[in-house]
PDB file of N, CA and C in Angstrom:
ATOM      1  N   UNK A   1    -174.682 -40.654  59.576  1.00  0.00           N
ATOM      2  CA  UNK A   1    -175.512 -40.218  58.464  1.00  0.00           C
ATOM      3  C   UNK A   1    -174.832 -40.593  57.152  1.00  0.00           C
ATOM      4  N   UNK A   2    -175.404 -41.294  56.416  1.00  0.00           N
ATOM      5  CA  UNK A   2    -175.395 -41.660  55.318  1.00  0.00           C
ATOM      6  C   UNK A   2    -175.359 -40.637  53.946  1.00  0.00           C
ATOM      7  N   UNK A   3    -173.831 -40.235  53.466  1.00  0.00           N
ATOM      8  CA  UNK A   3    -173.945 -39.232  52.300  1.00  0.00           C
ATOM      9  C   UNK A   3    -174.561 -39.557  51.105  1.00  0.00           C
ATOM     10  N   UNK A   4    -174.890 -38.328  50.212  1.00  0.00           N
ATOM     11  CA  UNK A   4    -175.961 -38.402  48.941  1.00  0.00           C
ATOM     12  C   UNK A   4    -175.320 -39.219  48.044  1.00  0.00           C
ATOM     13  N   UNK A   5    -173.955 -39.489  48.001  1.00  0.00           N
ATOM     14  CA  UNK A   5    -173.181 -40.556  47.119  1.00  0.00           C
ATOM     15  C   UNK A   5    -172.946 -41.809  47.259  1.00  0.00           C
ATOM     16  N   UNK A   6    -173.508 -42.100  48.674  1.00  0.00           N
ATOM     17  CA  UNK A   6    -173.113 -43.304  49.622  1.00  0.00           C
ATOM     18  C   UNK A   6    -174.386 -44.226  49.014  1.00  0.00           C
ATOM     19  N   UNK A   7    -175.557 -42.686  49.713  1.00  0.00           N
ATOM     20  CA  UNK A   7    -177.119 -43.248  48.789  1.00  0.00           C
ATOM     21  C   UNK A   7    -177.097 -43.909  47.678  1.00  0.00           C
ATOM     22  N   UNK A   8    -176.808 -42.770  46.876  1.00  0.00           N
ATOM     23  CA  UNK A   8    -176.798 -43.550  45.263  1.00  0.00           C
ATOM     24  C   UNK A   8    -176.084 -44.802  44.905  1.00  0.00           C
ATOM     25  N   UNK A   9    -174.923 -44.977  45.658  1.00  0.00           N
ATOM     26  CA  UNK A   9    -174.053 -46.358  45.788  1.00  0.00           C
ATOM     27  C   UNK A   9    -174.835 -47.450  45.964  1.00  0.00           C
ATOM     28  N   UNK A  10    -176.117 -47.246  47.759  1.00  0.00           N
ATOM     29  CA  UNK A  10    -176.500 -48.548  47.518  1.00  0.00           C
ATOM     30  C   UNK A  10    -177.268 -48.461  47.411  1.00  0.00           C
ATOM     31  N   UNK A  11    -178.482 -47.633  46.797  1.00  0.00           N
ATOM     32  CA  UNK A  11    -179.933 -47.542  45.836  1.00  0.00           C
ATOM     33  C   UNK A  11    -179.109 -48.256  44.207  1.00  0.00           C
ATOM     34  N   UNK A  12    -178.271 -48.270  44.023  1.00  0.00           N
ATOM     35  CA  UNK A  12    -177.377 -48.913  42.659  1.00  0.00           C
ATOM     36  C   UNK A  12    -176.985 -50.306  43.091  1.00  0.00           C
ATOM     37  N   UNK A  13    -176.607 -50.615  44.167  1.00  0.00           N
ATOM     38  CA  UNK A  13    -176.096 -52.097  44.262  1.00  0.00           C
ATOM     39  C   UNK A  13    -177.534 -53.105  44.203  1.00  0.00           C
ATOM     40  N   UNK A  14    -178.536 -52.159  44.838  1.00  0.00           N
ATOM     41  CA  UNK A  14    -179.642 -53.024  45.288  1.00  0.00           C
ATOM     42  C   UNK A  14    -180.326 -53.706  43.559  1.00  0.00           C
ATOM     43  N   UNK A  15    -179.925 -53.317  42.302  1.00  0.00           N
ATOM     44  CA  UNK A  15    -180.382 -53.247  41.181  1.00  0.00           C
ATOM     45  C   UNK A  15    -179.138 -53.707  40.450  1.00  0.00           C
ATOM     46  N   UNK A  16    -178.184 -54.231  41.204  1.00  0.00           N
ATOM     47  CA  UNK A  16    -176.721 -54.523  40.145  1.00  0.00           C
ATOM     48  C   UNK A  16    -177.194 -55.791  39.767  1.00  0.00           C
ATOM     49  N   UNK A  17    -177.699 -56.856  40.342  1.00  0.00           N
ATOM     50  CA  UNK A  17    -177.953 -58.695  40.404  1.00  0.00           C
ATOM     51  C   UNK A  17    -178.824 -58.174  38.877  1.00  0.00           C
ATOM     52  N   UNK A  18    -180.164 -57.370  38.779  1.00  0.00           N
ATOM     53  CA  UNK A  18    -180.835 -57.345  37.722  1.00  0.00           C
ATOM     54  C   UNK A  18    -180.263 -56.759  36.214  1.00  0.00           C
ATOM     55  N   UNK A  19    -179.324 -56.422  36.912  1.00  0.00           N
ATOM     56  CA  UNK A  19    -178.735 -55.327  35.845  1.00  0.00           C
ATOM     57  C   UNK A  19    -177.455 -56.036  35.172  1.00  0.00           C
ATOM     58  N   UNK A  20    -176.766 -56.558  35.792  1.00  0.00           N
ATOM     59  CA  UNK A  20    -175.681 -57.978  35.166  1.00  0.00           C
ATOM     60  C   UNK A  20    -176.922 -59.161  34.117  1.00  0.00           C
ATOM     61  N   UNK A  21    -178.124 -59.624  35.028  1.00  0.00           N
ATOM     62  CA  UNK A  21    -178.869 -60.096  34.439  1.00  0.00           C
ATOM     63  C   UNK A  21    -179.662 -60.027  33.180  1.00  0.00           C
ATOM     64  N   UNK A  22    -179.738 -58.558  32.930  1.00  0.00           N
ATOM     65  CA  UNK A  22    -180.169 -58.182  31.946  1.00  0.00           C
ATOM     66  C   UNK A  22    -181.460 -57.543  31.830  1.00  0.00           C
ATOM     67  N   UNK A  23    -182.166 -57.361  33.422  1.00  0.00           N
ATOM     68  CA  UNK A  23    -183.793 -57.467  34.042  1.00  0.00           C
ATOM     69  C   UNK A  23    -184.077 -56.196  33.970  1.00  0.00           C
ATOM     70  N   UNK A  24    -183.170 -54.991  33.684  1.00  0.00           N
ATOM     71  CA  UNK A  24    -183.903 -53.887  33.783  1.00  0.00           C
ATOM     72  C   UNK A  24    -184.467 -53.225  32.696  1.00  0.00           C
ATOM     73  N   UNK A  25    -185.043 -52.276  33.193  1.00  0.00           N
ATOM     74  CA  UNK A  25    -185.559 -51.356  31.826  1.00  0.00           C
ATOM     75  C   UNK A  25    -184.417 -50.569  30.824  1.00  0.00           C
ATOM     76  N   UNK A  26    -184.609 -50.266  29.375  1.00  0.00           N
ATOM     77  CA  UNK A  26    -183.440 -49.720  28.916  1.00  0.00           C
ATOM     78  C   UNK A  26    -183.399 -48.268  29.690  1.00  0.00           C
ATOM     79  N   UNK A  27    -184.035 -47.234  30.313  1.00  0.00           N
ATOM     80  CA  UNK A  27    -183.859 -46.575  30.987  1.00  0.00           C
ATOM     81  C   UNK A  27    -182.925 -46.342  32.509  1.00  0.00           C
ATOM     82  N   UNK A  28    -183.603 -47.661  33.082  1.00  0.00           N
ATOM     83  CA  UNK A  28    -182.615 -48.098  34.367  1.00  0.00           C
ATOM     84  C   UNK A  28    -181.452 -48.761  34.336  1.00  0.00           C
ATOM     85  N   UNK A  29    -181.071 -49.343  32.956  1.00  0.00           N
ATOM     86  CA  UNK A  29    -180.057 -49.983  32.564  1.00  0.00           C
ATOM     87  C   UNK A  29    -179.148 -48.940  32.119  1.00  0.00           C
ATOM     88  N   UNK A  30    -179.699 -47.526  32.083  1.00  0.00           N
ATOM     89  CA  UNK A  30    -179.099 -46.455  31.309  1.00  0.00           C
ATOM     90  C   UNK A  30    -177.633 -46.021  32.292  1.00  0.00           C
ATOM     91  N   UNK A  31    -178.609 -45.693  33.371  1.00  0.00           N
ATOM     92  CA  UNK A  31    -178.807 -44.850  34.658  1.00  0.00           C
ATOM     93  C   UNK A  31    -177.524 -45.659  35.463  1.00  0.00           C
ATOM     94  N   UNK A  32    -177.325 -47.404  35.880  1.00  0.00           N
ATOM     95  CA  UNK A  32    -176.910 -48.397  35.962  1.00  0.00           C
ATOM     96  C   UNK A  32    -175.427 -47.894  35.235  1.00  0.00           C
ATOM     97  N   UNK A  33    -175.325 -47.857  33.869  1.00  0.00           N
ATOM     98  CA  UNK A  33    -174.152 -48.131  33.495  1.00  0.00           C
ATOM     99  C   UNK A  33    -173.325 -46.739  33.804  1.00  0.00           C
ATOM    100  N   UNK A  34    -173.860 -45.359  33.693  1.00  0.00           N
ATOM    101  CA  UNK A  34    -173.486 -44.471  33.969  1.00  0.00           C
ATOM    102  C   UNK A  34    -172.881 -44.132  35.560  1.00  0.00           C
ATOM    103  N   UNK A  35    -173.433 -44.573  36.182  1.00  0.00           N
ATOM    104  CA  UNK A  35    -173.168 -44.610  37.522  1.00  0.00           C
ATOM    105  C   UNK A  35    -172.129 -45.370  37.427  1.00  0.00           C
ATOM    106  N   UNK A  36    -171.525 -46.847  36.848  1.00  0.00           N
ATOM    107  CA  UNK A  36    -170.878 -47.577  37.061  1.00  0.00           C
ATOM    108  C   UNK A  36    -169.476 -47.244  36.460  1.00  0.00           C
ATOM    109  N   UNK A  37    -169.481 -46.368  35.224  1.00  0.00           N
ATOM    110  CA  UNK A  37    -168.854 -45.552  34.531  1.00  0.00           C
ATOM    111  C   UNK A  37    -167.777 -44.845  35.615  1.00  0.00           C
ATOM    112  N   UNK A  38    -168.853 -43.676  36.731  1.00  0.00           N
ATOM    113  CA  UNK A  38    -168.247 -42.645  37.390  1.00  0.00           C
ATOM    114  C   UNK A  38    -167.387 -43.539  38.230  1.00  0.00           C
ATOM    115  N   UNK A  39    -168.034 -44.516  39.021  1.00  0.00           N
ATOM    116  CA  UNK A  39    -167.618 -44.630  40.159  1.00  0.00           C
ATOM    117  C   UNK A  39    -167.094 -46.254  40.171  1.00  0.00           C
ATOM    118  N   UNK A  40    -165.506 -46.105  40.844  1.00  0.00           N
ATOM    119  CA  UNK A  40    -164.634 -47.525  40.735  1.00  0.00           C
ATOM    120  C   UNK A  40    -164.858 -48.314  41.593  1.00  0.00           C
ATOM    121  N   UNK A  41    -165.556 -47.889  42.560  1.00  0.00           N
ATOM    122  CA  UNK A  41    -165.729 -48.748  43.868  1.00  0.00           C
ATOM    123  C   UNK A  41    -167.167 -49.860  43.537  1.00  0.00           C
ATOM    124  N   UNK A  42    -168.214 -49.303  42.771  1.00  0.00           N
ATOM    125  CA  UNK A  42    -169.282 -49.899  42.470  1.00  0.00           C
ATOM    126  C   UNK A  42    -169.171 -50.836  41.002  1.00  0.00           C
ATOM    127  N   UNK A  43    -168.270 -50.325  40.356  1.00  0.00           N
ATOM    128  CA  UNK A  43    -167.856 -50.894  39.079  1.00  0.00           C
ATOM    129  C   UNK A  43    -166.945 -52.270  39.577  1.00  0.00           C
ATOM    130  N   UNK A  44    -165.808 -52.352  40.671  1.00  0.00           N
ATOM    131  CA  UNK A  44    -165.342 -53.182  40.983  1.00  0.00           C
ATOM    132  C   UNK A  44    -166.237 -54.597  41.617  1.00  0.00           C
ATOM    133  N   UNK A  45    -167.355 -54.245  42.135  1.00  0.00           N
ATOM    134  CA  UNK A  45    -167.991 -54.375  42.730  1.00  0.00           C
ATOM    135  C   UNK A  45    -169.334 -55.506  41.467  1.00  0.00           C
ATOM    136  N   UNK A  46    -169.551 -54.557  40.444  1.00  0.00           N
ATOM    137  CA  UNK A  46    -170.211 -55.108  39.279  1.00  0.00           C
ATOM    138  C   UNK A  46    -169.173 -56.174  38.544  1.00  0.00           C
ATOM    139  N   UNK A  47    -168.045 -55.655  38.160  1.00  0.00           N
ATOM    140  CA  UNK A  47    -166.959 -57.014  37.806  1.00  0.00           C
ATOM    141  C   UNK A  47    -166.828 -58.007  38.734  1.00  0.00           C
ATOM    142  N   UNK A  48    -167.106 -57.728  40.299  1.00  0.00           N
ATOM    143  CA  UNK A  48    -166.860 -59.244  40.957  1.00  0.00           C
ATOM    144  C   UNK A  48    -168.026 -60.302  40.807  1.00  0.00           C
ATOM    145  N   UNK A  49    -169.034 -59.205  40.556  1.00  0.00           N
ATOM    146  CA  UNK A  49    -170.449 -60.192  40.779  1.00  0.00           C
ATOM    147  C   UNK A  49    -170.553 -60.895  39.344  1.00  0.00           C
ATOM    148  N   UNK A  50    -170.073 -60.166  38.287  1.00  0.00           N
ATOM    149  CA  UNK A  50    -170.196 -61.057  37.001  1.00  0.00           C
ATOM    150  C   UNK A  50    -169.693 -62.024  36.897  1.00  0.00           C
ATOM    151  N   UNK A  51    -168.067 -61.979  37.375  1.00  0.00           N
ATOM    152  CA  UNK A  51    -167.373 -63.396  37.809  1.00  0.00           C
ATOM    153  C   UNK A  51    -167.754 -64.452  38.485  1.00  0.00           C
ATOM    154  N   UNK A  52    -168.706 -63.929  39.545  1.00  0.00           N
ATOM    155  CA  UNK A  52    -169.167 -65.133  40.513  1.00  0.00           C
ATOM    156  C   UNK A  52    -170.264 -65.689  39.478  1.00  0.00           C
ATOM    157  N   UNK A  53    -170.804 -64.504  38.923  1.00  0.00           N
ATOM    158  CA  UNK A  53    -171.774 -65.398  37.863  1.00  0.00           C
ATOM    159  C   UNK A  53    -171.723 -66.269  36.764  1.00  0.00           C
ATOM    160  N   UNK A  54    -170.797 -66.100  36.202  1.00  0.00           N
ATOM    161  CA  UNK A  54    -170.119 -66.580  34.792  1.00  0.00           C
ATOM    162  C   UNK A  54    -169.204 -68.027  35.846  1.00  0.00           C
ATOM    163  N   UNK A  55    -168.754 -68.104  36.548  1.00  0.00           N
ATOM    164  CA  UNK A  55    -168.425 -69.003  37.669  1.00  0.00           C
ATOM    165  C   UNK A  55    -169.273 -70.144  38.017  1.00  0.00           C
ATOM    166  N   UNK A  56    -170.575 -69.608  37.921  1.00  0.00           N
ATOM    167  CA  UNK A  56    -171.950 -70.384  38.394  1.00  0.00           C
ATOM    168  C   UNK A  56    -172.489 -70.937  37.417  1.00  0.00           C
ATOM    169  N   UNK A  57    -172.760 -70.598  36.047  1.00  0.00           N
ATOM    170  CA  UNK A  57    -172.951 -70.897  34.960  1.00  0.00           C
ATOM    171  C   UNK A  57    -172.398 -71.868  34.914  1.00  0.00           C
ATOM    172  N   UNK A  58    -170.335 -71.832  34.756  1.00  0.00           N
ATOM    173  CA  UNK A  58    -169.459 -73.197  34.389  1.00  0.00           C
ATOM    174  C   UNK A  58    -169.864 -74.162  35.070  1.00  0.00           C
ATOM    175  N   UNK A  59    -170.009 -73.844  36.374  1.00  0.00           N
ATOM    176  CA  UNK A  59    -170.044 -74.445  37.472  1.00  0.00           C
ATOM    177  C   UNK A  59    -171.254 -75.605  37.404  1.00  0.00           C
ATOM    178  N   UNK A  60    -172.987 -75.414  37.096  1.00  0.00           N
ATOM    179  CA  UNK A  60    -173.365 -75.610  36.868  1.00  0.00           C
ATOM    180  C   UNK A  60    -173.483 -76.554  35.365  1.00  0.00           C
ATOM    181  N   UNK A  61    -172.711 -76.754  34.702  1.00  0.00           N
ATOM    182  CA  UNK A  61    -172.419 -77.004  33.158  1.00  0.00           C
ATOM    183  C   UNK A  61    -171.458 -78.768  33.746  1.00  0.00           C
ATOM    184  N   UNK A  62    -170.795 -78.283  34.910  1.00  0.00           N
ATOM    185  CA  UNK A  62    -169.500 -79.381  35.124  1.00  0.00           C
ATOM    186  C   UNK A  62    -170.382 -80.607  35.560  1.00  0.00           C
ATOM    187  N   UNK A  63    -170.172 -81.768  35.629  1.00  0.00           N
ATOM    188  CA  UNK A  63    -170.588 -82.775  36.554  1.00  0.00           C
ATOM    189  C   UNK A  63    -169.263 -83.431  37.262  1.00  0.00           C
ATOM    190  N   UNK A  64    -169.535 -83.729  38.793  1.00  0.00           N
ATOM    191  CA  UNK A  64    -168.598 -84.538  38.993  1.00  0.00           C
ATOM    192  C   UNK A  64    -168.513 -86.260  39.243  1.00  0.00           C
ATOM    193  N   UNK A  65    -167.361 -86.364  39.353  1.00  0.00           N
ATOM    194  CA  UNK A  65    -167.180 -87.818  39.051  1.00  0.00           C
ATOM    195  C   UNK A  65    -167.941 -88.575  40.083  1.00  0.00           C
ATOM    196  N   UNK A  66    -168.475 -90.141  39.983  1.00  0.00           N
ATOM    197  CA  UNK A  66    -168.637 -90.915  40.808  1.00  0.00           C
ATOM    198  C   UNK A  66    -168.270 -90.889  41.992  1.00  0.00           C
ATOM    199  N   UNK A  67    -167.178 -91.096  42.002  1.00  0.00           N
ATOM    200  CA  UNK A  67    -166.457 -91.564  43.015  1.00  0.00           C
ATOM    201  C   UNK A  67    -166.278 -89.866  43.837  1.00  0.00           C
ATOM    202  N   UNK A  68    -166.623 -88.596  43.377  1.00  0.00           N
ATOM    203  CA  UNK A  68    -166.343 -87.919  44.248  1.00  0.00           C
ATOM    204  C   UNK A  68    -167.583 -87.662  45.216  1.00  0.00           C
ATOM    205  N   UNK A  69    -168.204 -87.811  44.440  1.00  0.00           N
ATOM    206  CA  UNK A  69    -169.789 -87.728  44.781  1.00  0.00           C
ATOM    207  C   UNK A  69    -170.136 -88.810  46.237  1.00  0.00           C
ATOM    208  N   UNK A  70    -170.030 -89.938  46.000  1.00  0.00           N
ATOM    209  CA  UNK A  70    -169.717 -90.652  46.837  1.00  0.00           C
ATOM    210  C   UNK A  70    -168.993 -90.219  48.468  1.00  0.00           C
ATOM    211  N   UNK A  71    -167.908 -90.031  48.323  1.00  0.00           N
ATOM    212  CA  UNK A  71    -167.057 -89.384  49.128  1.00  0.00           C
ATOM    213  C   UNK A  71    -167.802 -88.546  50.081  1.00  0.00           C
ATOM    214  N   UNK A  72    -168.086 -87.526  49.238  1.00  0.00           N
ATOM    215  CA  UNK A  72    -168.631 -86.573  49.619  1.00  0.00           C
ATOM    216  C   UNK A  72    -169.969 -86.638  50.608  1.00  0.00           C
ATOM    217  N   UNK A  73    -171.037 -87.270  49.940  1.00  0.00           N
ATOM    218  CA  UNK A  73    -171.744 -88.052  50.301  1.00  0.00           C
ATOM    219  C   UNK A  73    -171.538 -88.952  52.055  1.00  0.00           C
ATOM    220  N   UNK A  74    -170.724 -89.441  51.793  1.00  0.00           N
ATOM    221  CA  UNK A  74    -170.477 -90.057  53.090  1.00  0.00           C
ATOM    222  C   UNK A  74    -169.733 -89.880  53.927  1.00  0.00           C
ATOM    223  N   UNK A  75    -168.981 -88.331  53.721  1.00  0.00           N
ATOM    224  CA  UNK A  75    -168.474 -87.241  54.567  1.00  0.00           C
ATOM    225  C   UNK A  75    -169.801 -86.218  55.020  1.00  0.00           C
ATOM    226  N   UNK A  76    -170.595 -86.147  54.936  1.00  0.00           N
ATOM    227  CA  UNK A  76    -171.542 -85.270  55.261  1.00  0.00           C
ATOM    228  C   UNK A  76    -172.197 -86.167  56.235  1.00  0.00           C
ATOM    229  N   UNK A  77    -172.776 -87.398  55.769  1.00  0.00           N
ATOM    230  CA  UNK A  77    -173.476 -88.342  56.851  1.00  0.00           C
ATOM    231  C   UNK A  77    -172.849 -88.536  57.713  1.00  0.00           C
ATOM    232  N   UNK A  78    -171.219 -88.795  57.872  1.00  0.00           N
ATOM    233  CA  UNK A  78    -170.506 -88.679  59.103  1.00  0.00           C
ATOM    234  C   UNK A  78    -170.591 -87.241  60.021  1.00  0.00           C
ATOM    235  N   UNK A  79    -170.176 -86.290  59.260  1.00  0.00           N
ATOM    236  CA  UNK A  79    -170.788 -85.333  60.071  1.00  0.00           C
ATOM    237  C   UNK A  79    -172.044 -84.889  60.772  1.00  0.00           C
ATOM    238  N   UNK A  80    -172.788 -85.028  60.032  1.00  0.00           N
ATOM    239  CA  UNK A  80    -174.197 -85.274  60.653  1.00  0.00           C
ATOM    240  C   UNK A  80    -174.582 -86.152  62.074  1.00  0.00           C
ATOM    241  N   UNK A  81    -173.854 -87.265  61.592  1.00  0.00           N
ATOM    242  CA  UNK A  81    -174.033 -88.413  63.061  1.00  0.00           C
ATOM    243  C   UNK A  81    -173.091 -87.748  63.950  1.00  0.00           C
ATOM    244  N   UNK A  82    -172.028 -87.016  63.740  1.00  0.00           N
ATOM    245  CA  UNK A  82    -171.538 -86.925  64.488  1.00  0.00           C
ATOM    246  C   UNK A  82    -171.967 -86.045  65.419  1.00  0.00           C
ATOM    247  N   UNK A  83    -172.843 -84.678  64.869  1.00  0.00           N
ATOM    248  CA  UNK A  83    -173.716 -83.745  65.106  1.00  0.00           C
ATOM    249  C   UNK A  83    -174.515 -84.056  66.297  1.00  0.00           C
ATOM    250  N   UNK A  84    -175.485 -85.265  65.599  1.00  0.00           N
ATOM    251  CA  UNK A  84    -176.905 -85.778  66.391  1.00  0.00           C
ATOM    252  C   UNK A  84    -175.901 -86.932  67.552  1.00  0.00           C
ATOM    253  N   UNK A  85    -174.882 -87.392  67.576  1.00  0.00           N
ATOM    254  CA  UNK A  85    -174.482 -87.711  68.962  1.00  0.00           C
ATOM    255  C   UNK A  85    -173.717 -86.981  69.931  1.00  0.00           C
ATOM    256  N   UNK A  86    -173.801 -85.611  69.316  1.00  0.00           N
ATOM    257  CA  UNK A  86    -172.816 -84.849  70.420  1.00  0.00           C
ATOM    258  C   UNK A  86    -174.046 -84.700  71.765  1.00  0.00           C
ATOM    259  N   UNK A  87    -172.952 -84.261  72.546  1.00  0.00           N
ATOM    260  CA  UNK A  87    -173.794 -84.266  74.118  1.00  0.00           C
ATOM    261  C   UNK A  87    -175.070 -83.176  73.814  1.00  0.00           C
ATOM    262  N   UNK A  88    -175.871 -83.254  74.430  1.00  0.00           N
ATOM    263  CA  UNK A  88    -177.159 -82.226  74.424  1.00  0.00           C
ATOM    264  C   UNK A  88    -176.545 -81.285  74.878  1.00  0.00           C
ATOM    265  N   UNK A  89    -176.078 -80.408  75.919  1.00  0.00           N
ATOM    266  CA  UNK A  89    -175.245 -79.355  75.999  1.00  0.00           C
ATOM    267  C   UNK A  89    -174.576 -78.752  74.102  1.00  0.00           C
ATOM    268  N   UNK A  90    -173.580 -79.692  73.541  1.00  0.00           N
ATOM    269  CA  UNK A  90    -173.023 -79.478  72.474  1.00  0.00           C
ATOM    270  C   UNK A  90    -174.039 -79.186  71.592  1.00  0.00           C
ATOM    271  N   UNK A  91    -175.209 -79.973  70.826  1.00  0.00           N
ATOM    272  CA  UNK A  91    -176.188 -80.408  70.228  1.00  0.00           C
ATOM    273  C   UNK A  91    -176.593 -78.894  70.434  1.00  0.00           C
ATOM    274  N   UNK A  92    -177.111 -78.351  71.694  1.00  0.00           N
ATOM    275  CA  UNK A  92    -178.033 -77.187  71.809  1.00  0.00           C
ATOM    276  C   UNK A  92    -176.988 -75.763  71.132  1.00  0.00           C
ATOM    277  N   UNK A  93    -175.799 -75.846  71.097  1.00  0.00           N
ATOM    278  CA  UNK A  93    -175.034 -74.879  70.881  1.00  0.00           C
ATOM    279  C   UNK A  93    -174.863 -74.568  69.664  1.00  0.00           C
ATOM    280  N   UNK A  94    -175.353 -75.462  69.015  1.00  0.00           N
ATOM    281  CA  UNK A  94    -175.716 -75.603  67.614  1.00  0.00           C
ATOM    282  C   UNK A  94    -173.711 -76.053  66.938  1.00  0.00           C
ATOM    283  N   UNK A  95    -173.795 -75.435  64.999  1.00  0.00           N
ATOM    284  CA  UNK A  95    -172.963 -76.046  64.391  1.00  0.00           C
ATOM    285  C   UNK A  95    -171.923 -75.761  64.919  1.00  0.00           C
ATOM    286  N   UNK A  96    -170.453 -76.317  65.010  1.00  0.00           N
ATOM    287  CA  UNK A  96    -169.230 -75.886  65.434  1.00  0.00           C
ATOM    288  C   UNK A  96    -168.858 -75.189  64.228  1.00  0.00           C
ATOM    289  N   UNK A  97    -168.641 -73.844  64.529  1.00  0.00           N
ATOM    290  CA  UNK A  97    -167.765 -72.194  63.651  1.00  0.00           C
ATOM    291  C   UNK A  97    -166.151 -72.451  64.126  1.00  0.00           C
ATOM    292  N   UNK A  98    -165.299 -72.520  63.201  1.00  0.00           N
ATOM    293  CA  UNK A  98    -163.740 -71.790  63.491  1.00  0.00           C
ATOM    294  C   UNK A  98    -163.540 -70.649  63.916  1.00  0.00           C
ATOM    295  N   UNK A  99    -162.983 -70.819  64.909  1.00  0.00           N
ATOM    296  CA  UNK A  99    -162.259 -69.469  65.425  1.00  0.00           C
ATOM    297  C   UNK A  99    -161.478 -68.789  63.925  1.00  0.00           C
ATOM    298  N   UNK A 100    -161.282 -67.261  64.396  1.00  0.00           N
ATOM    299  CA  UNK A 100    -160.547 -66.492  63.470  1.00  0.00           C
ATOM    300  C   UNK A 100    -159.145 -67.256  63.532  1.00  0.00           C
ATOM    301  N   UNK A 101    -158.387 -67.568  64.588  1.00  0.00           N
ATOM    302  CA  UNK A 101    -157.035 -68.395  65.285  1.00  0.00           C
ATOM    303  C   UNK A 101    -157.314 -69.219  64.114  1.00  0.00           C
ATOM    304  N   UNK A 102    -157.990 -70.393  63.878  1.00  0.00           N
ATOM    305  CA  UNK A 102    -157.937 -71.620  63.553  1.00  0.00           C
ATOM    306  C   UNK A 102    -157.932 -71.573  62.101  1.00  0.00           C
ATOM    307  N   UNK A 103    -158.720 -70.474  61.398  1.00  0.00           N
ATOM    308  CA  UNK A 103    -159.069 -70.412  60.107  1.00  0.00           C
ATOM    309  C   UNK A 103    -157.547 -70.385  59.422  1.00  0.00           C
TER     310      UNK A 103
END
């Protein structure tokens, strides 16, 4: 069973993406920051997602070079072929995942 603080935790996360964004009402934006105020676990939680966002932004802003693009490019098509010639057994097992060991 899920406690009344646990609730409010993720009835609040489900509204954090809009609320970094800027999407809510000044009421729910109220409600949002106060909560985020009390509690460090959801506030930590609001600082990681801004980072990934402000991250995405740069990220988006960068271009990369020719030549990586390229690369890249024709590291994926190798994988791919390599994909569509594995044995039908392999093929059906779908993508190869790393073990926890290997990671």
């Amino acid at each position: 069973m899920t406690s009344p603080a646990r609730q409010r935790c993720l009835r609040l996360r489900e509204r954090l993406s809009s609320y970094i964004d800027g999407d809510l009402s000044p009421s729910e934006r109220r409600l949002v920051a106060a909560h985020l105020r009390r509690c460090p676990c959801c506030r930590t939680m609001a600082d990681g997602l801004r980072h990934t966002v402000d991250l995405c932004h740069k990220a988006g802003t960068a271009s990369l070079p020719a030549d990586v693009k390229r690369r890249a490019r024709a590291r994926i098509t190798s994988l791919l072929a390599e994909e569509a010639s594995a044995t039908p057994a392999r093929a059906a097992a779908g993508p190869r995942r790393k073990t926890k060991a290997a990671r």
